[in-house]
C-alpha atoms as a PDB file:
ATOM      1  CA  UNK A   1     161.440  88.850 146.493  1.00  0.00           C
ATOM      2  CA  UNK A   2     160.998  92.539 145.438  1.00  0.00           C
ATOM      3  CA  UNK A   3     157.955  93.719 143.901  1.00  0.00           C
ATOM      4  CA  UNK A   4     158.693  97.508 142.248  1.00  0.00           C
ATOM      5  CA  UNK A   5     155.326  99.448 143.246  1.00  0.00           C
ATOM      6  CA  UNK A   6     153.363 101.389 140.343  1.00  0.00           C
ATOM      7  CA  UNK A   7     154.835 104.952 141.737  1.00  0.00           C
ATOM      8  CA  UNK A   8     158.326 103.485 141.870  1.00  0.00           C
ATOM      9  CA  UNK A   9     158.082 102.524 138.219  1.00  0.00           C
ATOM     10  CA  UNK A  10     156.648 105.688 136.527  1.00  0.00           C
ATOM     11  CA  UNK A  11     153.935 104.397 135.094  1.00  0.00           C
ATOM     12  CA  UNK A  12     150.313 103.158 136.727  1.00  0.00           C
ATOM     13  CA  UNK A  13     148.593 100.000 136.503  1.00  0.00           C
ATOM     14  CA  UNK A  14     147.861  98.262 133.271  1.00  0.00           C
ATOM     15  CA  UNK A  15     143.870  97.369 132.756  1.00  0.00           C
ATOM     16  CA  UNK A  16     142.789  95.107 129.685  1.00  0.00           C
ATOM     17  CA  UNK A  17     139.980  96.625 128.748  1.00  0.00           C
ATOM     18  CA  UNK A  18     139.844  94.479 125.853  1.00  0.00           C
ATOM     19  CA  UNK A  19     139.416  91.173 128.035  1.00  0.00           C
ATOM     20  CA  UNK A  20     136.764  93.109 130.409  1.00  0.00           C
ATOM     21  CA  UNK A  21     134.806  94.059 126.997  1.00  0.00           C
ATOM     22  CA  UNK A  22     135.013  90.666 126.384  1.00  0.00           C
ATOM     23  CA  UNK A  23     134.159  88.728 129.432  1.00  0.00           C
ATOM     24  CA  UNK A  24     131.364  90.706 129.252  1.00  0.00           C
ATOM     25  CA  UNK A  25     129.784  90.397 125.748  1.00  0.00           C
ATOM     26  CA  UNK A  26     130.529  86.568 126.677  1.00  0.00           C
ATOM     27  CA  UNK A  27     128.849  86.460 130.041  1.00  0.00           C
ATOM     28  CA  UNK A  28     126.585  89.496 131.216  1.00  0.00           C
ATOM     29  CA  UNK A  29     124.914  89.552 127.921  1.00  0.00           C
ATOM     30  CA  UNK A  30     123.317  85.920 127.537  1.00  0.00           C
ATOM     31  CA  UNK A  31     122.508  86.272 131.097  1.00  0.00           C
ATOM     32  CA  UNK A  32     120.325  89.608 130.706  1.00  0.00           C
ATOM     33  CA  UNK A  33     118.805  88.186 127.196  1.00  0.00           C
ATOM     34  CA  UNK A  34     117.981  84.942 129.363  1.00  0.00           C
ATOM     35  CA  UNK A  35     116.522  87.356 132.210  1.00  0.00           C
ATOM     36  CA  UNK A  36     114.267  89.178 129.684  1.00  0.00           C
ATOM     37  CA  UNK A  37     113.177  85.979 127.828  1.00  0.00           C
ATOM     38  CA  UNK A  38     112.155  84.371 130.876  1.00  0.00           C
ATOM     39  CA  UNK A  39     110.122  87.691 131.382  1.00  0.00           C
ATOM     40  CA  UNK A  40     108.532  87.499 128.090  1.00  0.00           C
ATOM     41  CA  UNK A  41     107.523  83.800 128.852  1.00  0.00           C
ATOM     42  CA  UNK A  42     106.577  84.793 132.312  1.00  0.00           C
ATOM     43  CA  UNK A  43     104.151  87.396 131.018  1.00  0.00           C
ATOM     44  CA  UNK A  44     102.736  85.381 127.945  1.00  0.00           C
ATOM     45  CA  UNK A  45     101.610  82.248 130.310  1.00  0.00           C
ATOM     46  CA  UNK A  46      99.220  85.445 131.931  1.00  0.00           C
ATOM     47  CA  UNK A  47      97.986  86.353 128.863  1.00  0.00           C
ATOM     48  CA  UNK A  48      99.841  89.458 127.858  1.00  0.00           C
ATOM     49  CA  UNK A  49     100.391  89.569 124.816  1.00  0.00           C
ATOM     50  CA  UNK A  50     100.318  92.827 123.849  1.00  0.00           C
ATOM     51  CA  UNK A  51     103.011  94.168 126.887  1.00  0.00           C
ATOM     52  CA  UNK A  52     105.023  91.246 125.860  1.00  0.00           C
ATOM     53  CA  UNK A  53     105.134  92.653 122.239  1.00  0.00           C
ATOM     54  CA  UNK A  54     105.989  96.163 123.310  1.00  0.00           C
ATOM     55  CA  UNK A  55     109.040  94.807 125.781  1.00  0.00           C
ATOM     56  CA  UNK A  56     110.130  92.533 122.637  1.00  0.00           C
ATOM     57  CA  UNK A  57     110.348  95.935 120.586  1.00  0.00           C
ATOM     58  CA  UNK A  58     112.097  97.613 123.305  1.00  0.00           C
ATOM     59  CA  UNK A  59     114.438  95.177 123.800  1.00  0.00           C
ATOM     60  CA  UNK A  60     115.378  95.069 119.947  1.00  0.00           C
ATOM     61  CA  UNK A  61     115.499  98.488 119.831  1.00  0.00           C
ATOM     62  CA  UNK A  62     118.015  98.698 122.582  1.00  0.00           C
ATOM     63  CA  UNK A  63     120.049  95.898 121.009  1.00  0.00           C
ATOM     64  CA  UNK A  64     119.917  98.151 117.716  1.00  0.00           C
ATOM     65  CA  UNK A  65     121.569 100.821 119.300  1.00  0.00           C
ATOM     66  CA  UNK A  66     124.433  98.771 121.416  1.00  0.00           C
ATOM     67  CA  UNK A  67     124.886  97.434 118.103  1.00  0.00           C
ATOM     68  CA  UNK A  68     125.285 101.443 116.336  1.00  0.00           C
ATOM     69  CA  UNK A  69     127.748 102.330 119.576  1.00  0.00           C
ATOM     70  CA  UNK A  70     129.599  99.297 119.160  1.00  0.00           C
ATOM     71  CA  UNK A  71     130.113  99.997 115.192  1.00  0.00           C
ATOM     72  CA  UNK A  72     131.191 103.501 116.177  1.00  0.00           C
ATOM     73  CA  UNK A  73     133.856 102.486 118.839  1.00  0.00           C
ATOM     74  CA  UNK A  74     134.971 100.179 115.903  1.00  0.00           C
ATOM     75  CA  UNK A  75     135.050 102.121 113.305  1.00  0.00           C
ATOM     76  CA  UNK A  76     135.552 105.586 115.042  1.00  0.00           C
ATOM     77  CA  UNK A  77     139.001 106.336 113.673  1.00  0.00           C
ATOM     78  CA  UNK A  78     137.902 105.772 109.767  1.00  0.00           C
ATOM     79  CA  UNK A  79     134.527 107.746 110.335  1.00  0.00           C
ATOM     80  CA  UNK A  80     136.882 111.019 111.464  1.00  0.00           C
ATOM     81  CA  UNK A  81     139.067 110.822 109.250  1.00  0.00           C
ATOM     82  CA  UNK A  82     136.746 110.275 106.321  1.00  0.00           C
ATOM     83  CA  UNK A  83     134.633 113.231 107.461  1.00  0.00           C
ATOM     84  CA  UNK A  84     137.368 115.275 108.363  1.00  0.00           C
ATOM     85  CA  UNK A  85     139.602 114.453 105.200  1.00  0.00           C
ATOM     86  CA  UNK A  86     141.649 117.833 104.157  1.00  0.00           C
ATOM     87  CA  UNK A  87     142.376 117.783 100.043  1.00  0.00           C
END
């Protein structure tokens, strides 16, 4: 069986990087969010209230800008071209 190499073929390997995007959204992220909820928990049965409030901010905050760099990897192409528009 013959099995052409990437160099003998001209071009290099193909990555999805749609698929790794997405096996990530679908399992990295619940387990981090279930990592920092246990925290929260963690630190609320000790009384903490106030640090628990502060990482709960933090960690919206953080989601709020994942969510802005996702929107401009989406919508990248339509932002430059709308801001960039000649006529």
């Amino acid at each position: 069986m013959f099995i052409p190499s990437p160099a003998a073929s001209g071009t290099g390997p193909d990555i999805n990087s749609d698929g790794i995007v997405e096996w990530g959204v679908q399992n990295l992220v619940p387990i981090i969010l279930l990592v920092v909820g246990l925290a929260i928990i963690a630190g609320a049965r000790k009384g903490q209230m106030s640090q628990n409030a502060l990482t709960l901010t933090n960690v919206l905050l953080g989601c709020v800008v994942i969510a802005g760099a996702a929107m401009f990897y989406g919508f990248g192409d339509d932002i430059a071209s709308f801001v960039f528009a000649q006529g």
